[in-house]
Protein backbone atom coordinates (compact mmCIF):
# COMPACT_ATOMS: atom_id res chain seq x y z
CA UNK A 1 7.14 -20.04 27.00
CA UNK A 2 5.02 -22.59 25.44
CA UNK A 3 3.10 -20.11 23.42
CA UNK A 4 3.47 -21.88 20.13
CA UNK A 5 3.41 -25.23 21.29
CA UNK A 6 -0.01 -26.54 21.86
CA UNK A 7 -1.45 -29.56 23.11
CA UNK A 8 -1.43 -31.84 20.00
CA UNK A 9 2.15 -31.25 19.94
CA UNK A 10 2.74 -32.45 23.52
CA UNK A 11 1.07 -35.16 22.99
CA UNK A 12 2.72 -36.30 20.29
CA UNK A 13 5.85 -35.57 22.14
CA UNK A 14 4.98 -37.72 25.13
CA UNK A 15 4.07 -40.28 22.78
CA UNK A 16 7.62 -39.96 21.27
CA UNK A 17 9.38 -40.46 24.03
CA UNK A 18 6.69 -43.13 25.66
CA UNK A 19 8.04 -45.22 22.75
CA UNK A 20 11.97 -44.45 22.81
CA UNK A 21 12.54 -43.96 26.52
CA UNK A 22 10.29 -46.96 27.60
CA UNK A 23 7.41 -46.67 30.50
CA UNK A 24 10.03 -47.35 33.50
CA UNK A 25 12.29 -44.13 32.11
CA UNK A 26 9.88 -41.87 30.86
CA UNK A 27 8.63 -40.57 34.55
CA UNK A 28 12.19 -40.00 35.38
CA UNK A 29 13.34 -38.53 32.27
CA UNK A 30 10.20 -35.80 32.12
CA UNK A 31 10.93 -34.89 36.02
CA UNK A 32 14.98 -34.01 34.78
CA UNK A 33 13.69 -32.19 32.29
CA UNK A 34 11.23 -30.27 34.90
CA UNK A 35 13.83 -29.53 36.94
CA UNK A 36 16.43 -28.40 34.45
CA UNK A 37 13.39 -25.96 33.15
CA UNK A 38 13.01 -25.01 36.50
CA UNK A 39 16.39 -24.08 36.89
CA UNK A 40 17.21 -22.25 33.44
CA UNK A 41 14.23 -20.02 34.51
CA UNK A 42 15.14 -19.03 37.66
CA UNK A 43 19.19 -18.69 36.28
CA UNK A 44 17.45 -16.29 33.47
CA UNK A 45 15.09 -14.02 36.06
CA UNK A 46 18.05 -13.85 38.50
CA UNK A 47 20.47 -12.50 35.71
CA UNK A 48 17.56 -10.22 34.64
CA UNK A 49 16.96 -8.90 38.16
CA UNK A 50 20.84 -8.06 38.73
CA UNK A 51 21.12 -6.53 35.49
CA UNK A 52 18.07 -4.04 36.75
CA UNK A 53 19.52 -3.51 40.03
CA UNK A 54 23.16 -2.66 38.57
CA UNK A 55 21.93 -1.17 35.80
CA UNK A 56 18.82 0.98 37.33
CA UNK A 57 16.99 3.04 34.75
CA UNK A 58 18.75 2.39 31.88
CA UNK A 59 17.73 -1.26 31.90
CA UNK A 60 14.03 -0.32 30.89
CA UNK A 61 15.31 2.12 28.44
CA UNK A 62 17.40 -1.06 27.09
CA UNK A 63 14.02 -3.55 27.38
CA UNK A 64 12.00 -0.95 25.35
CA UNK A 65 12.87 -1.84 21.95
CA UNK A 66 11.85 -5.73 23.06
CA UNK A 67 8.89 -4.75 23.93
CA UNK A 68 7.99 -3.15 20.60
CA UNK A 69 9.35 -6.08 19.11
CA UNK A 70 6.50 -7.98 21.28
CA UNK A 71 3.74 -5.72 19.85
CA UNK A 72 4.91 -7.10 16.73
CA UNK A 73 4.04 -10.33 17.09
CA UNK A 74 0.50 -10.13 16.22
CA UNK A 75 1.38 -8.36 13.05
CA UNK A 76 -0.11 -10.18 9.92
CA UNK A 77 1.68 -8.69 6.91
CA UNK A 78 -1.00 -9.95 4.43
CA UNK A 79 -4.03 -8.27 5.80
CA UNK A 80 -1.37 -4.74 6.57
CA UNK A 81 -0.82 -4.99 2.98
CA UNK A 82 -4.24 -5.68 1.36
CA UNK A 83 -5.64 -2.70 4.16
CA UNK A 84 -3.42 -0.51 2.52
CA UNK A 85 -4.24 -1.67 -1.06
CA UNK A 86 -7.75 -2.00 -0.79
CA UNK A 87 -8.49 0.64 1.66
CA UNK A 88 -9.86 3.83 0.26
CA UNK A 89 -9.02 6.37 3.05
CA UNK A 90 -5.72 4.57 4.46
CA UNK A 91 -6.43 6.06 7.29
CA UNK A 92 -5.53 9.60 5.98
CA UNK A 93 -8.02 11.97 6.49
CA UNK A 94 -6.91 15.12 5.08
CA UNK A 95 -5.80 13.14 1.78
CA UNK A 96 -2.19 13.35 2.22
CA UNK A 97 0.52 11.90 4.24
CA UNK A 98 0.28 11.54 8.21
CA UNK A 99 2.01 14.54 9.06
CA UNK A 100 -0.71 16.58 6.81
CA UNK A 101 1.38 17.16 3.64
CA UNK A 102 0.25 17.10 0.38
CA UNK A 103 2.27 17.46 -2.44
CA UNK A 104 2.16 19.73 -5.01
CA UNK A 105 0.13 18.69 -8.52
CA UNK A 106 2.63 17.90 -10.95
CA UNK A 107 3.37 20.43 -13.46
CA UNK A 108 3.04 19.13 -17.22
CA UNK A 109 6.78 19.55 -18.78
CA UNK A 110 7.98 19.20 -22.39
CA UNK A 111 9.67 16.94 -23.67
CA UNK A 112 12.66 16.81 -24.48
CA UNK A 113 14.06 13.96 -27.40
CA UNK A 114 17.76 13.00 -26.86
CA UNK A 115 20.09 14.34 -29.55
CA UNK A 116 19.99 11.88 -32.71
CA UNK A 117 23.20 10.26 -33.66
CA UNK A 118 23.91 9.80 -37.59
CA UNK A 119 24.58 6.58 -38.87
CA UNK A 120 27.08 4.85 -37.62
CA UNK A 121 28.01 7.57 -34.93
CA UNK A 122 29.12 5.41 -31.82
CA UNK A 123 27.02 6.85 -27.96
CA UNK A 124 28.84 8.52 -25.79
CA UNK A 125 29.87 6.97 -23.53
CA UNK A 126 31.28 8.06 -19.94
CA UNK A 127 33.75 5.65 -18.52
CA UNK A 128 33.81 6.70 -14.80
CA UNK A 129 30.06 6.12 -14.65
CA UNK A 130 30.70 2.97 -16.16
């Protein structure tokens, strides 16, 4: 729960409230928040246990995508990104895409120029496009 919270920031906290609440409220005031804590967690693991006994198997199939989520959290964008640029290989070992294809070398075409308009010849123009 306190994951990104670390020490520094507790005590800073305490400090905070040393100085608002006063030294003969503070003790009381951190023990209602304990027990309020204490509460809201055991409010949120009872919900989550009757939703898995009502629910049955379908409740991990609902918790799955969560989870994934959860992987994510130790995703750093910047180094995906400059793996990917900077990488030679990508991880592709055949040279193409992950599933093995590789597409076709592009075939040279000729060009072709636009018709010229004279001078003074308006574009045409196509007004449901527009």
């Amino acid at each position: 729960m306190f994951d990104s919270i670390g020490w520094a920031e507790i005590l800073v906290l305490g400090v905070a409230g040393l100085f608002i609440l006063g030294p003969e409220r503070l003790p009381t005031a951190a023990a209602w928040l304990g027990r309020n804590l204490r509460k809201l967690r055991e409010f949120a693991s009872g919900a989550r246990d009757q939703l898995r006994n009502e629910m049955g198997p379908e409740f991990d199939d609902l918790r799955k995508p969560l989870q994934d989520l959860q992987q994510l959290r130790g995703f750093d964008p910047k180094r995906a990104v400059a793996r990917h640029l900077f990488d030679d290989d990508n991880g592709y070992t055949n040279g193409g895409k992950p599933n093995g294809y590789t597409p076709p070398p592009p075939s040279p075409s000729p060009a072709v120029d636009p018709p010229a308009l004279s001078a003074g010849e308006k574009p045409p123009i196509d007004p449901d496009a527009t």
